[in-house]
N, C-alpha and C. Protein backbone atom coordinates (compact mmCIF):
# COMPACT_ATOMS: atom_id res chain seq x y z
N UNK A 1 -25.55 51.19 26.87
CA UNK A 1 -26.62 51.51 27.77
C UNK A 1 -27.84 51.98 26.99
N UNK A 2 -27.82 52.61 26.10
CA UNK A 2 -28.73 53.15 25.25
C UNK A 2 -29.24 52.46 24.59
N UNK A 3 -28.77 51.12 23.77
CA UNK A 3 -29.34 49.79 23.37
C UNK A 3 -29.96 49.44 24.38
N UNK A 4 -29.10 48.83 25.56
CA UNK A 4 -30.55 48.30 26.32
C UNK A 4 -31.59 48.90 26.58
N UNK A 5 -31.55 50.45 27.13
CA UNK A 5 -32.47 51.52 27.41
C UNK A 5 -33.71 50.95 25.97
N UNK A 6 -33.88 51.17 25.21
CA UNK A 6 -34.22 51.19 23.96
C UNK A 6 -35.12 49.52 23.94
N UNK A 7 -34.15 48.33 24.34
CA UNK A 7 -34.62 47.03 24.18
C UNK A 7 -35.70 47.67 25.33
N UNK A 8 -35.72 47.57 26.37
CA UNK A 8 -36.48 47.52 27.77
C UNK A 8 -37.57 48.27 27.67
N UNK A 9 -37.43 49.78 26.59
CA UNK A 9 -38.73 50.48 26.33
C UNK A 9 -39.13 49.49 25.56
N UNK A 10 -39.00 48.92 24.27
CA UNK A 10 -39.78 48.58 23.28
C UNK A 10 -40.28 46.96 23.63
N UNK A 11 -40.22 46.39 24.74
CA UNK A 11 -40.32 45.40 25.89
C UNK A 11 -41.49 45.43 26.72
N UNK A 12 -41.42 46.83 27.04
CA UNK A 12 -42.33 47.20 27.85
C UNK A 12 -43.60 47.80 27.17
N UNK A 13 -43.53 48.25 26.06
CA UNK A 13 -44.52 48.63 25.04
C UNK A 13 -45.24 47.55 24.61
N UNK A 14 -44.57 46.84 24.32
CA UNK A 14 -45.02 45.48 23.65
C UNK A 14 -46.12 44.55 25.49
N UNK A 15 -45.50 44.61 26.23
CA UNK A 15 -45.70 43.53 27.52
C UNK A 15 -46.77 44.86 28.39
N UNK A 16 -46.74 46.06 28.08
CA UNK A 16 -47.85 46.77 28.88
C UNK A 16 -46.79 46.98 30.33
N UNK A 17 -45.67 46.65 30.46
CA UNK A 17 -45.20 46.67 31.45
C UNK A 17 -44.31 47.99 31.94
N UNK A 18 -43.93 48.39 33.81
CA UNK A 18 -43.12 49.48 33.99
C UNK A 18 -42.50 48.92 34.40
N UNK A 19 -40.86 49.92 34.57
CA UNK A 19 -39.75 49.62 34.96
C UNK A 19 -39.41 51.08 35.28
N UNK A 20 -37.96 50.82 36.49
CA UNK A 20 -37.22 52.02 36.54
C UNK A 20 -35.48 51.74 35.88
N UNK A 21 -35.34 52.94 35.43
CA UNK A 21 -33.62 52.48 35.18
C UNK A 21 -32.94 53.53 36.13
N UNK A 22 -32.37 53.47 36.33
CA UNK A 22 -31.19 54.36 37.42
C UNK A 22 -29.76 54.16 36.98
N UNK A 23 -29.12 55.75 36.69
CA UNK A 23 -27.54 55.71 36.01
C UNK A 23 -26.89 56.31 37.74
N UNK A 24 -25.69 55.61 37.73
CA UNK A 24 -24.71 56.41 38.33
C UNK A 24 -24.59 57.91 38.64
N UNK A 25 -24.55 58.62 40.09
CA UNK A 25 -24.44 59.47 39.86
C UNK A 25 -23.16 60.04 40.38
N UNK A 26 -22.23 58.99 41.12
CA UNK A 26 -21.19 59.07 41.46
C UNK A 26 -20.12 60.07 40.69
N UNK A 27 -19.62 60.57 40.79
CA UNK A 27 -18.25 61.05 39.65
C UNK A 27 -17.11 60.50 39.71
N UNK A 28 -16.21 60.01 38.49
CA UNK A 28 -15.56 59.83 38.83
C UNK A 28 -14.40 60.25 39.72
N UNK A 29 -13.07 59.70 40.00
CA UNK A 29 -12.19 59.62 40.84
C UNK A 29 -10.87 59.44 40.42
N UNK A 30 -10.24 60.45 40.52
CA UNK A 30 -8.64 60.01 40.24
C UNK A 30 -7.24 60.84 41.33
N UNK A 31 -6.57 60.19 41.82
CA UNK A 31 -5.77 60.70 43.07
C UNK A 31 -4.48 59.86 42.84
N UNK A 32 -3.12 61.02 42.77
CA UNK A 32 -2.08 60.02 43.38
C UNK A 32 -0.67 60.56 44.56
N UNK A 33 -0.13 59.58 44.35
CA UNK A 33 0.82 59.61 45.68
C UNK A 33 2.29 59.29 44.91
N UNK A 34 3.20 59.87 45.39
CA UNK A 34 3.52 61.72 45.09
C UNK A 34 2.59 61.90 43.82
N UNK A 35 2.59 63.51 43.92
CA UNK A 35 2.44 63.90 42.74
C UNK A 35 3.71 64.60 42.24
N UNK A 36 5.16 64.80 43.00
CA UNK A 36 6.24 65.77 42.19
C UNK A 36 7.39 65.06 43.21
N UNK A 37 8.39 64.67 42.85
CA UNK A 37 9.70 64.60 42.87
C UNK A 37 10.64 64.01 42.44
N UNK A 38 11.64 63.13 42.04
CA UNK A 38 12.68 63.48 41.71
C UNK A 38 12.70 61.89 40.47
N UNK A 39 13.25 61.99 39.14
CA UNK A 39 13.22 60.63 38.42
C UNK A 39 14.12 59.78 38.98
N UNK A 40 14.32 58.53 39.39
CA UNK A 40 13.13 57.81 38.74
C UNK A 40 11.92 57.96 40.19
N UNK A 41 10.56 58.31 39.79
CA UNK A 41 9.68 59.05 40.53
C UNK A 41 8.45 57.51 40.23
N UNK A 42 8.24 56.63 41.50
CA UNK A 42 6.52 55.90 41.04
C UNK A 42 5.83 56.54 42.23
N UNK A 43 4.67 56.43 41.13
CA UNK A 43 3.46 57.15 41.40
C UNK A 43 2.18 55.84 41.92
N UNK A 44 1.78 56.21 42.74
CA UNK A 44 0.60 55.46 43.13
C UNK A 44 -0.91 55.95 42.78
N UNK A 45 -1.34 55.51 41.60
CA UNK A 45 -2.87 55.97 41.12
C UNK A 45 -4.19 55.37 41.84
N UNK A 46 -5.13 56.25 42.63
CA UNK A 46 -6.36 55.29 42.89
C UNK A 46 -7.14 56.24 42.30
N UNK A 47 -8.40 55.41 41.75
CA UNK A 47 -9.57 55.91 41.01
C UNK A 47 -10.76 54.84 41.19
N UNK A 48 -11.89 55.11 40.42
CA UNK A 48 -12.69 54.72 39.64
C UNK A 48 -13.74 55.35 38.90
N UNK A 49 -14.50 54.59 38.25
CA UNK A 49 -15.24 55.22 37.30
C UNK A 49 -17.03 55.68 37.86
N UNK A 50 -16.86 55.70 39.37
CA UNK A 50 -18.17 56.57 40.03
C UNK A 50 -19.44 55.64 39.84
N UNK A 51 -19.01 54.51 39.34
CA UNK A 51 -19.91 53.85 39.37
C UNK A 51 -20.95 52.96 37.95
N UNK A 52 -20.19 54.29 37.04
CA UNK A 52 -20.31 53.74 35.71
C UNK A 52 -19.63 52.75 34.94
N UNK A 53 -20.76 52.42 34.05
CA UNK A 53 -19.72 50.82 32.99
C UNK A 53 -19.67 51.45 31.86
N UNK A 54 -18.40 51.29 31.34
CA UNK A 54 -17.65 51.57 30.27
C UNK A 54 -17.59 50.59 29.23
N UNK A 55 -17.91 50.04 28.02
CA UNK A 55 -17.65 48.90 26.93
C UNK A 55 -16.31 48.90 26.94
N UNK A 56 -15.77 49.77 27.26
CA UNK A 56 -13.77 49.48 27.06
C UNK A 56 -13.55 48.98 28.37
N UNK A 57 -14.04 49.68 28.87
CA UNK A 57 -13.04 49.43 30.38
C UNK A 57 -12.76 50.97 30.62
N UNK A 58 -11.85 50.86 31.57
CA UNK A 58 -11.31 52.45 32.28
C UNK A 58 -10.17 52.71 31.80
N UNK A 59 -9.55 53.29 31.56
CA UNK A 59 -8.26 53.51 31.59
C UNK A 59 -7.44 54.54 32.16
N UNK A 60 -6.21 54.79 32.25
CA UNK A 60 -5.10 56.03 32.86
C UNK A 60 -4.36 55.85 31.35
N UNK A 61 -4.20 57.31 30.83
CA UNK A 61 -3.10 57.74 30.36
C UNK A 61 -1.87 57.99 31.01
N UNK A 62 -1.09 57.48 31.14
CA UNK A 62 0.38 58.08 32.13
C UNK A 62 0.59 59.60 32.27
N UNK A 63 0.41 59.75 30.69
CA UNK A 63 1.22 61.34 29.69
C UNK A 63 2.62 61.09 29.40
N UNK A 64 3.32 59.93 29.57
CA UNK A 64 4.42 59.72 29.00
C UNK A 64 4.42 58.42 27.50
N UNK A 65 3.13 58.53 26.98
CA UNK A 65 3.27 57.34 26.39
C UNK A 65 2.54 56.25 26.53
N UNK A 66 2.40 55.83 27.90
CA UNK A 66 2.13 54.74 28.12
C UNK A 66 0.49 54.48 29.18
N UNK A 67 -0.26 53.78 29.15
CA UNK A 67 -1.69 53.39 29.70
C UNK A 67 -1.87 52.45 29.83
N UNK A 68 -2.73 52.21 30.83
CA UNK A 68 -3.08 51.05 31.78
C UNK A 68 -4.37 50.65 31.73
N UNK A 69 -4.76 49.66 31.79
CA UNK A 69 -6.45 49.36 32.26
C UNK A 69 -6.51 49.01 33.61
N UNK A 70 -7.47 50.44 34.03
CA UNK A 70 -7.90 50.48 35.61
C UNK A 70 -9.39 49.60 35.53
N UNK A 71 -10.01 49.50 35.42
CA UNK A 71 -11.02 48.68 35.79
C UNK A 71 -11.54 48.26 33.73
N UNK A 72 -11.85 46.81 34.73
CA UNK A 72 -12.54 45.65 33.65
C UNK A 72 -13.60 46.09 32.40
N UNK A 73 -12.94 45.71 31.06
CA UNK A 73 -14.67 46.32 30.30
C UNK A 73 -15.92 45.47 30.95
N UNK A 74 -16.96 46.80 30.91
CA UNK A 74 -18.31 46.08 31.25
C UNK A 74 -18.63 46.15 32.52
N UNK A 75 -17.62 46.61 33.63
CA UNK A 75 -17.66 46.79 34.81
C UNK A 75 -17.38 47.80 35.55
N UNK A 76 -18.25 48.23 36.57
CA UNK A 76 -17.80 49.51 37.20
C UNK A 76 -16.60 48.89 38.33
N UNK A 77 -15.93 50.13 38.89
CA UNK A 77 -15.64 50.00 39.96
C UNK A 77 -15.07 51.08 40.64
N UNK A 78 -14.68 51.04 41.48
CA UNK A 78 -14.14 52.42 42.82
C UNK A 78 -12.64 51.71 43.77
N UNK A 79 -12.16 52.59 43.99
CA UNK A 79 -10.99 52.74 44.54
C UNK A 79 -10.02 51.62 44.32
N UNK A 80 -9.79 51.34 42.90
CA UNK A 80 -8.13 50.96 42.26
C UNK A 80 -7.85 51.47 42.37
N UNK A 81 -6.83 50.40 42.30
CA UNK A 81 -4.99 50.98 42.06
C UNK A 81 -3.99 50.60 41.59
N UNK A 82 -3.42 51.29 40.92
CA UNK A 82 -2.45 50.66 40.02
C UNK A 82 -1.17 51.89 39.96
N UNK A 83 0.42 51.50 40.22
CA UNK A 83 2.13 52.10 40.18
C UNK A 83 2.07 52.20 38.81
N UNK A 84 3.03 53.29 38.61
CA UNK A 84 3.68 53.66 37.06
C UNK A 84 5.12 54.51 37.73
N UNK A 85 5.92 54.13 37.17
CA UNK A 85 7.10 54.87 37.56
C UNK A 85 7.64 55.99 35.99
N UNK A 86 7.70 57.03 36.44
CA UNK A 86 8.07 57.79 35.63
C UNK A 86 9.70 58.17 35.61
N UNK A 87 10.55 58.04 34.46
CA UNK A 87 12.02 57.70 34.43
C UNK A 87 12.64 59.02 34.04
N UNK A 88 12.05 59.86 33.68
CA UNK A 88 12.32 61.07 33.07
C UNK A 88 11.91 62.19 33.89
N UNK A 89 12.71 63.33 33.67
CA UNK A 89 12.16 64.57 34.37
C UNK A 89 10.99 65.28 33.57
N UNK A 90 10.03 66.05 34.06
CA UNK A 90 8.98 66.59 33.67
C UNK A 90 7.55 66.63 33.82
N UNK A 91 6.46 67.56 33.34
CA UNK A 91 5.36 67.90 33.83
C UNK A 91 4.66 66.80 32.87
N UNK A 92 3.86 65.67 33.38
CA UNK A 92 2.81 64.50 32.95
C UNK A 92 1.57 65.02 33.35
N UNK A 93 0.75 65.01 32.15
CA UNK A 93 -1.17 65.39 32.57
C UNK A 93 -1.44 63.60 32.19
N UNK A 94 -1.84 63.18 33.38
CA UNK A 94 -2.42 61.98 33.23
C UNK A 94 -4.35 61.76 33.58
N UNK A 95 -4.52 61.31 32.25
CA UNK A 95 -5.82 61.32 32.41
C UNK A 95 -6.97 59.76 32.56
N UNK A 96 -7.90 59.69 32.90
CA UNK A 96 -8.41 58.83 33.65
C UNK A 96 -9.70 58.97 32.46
N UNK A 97 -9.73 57.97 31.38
CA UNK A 97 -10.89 57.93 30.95
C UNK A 97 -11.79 56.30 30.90
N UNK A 98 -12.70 56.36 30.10
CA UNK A 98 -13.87 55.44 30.27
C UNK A 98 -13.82 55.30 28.14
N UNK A 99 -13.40 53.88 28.13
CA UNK A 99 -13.62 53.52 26.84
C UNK A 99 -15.09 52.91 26.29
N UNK A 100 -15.14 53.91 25.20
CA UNK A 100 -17.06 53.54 24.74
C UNK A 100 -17.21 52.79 23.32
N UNK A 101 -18.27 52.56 22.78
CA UNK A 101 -17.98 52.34 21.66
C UNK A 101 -17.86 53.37 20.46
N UNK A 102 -16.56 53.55 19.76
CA UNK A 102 -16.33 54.67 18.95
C UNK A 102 -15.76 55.73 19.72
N UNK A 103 -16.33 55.79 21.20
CA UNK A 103 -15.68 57.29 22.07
C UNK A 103 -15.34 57.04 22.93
N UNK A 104 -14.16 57.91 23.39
CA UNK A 104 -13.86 57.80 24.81
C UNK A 104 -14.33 59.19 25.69
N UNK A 105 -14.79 58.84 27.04
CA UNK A 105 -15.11 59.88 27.68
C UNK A 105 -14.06 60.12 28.93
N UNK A 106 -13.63 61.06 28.72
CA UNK A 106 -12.63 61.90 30.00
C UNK A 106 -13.37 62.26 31.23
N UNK A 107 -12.71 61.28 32.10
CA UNK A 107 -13.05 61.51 33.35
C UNK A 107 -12.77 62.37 34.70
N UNK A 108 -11.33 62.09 34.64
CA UNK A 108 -10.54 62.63 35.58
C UNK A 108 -9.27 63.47 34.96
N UNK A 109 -8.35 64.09 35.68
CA UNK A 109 -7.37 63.95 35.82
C UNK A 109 -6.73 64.82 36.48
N UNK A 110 -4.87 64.59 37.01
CA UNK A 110 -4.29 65.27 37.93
C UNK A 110 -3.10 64.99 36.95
N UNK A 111 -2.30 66.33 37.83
CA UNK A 111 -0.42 66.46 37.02
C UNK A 111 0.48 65.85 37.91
N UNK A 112 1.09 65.32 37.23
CA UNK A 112 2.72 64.78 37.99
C UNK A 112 3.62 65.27 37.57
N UNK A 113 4.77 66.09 38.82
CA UNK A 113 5.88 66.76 37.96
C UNK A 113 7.36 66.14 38.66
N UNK A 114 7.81 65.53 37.83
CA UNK A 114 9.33 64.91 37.94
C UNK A 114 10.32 66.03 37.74
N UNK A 115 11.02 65.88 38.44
CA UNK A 115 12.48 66.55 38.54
C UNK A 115 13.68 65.80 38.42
């Protein structure tokens, strides 16, 4: 975003021309269904990224290991969804981030606790 930001000023310097840019002000979103009972326990994740585009894409950490791509690199979106079944008993911090280039930014997240 900052590359283009950057092309579009030095565009407009050059061409005498205005423009507006407008970012997302949405926040992201992350919710699931259960959040606690018994292994083997699936979980139903909906999210999105509020409206923002990510160069990675979105992703969910489980907290057991394992991650998913919730929405497309290069694309925003709102209310996916995507199952993970958790096989084991215990407390999962699953987190909901936005892949950048070099960084990832943390978006969301909620706990799931298996018994």
């Amino acid at each position: 975003m900052r590359f283009i930001s950057a092309l579009l000023v030095a565009a407009a310097a050059v061409t005498g021309a205005y423009f507006s840019m407008s970012e997302a002000t949405s926040a992201a979103s992350l919710t699931a269904s259960p959040v606690q009972g018994k292994a083997p326990l699936k979980v139903t994740f909906s999210g999105g990224s509020g409206g923002k585009v990510y160069f990675g894409g979105i992703m969910i950490d489980f907290g057991d290991g394992e991650q998913s791509l919730l929405c497309d690199p290069g694309r925003s979106c709102k209310d996916k969804a995507i199952s993970h079944t958790y096989a084991k008993a215990g407390t999962y911090r699953v987190r909901l981030y936005g892949r950048g280039e070099g960084e990832n930014s943390s978006l969301a997240r909620v706990t799931i606790t298996v018994n």
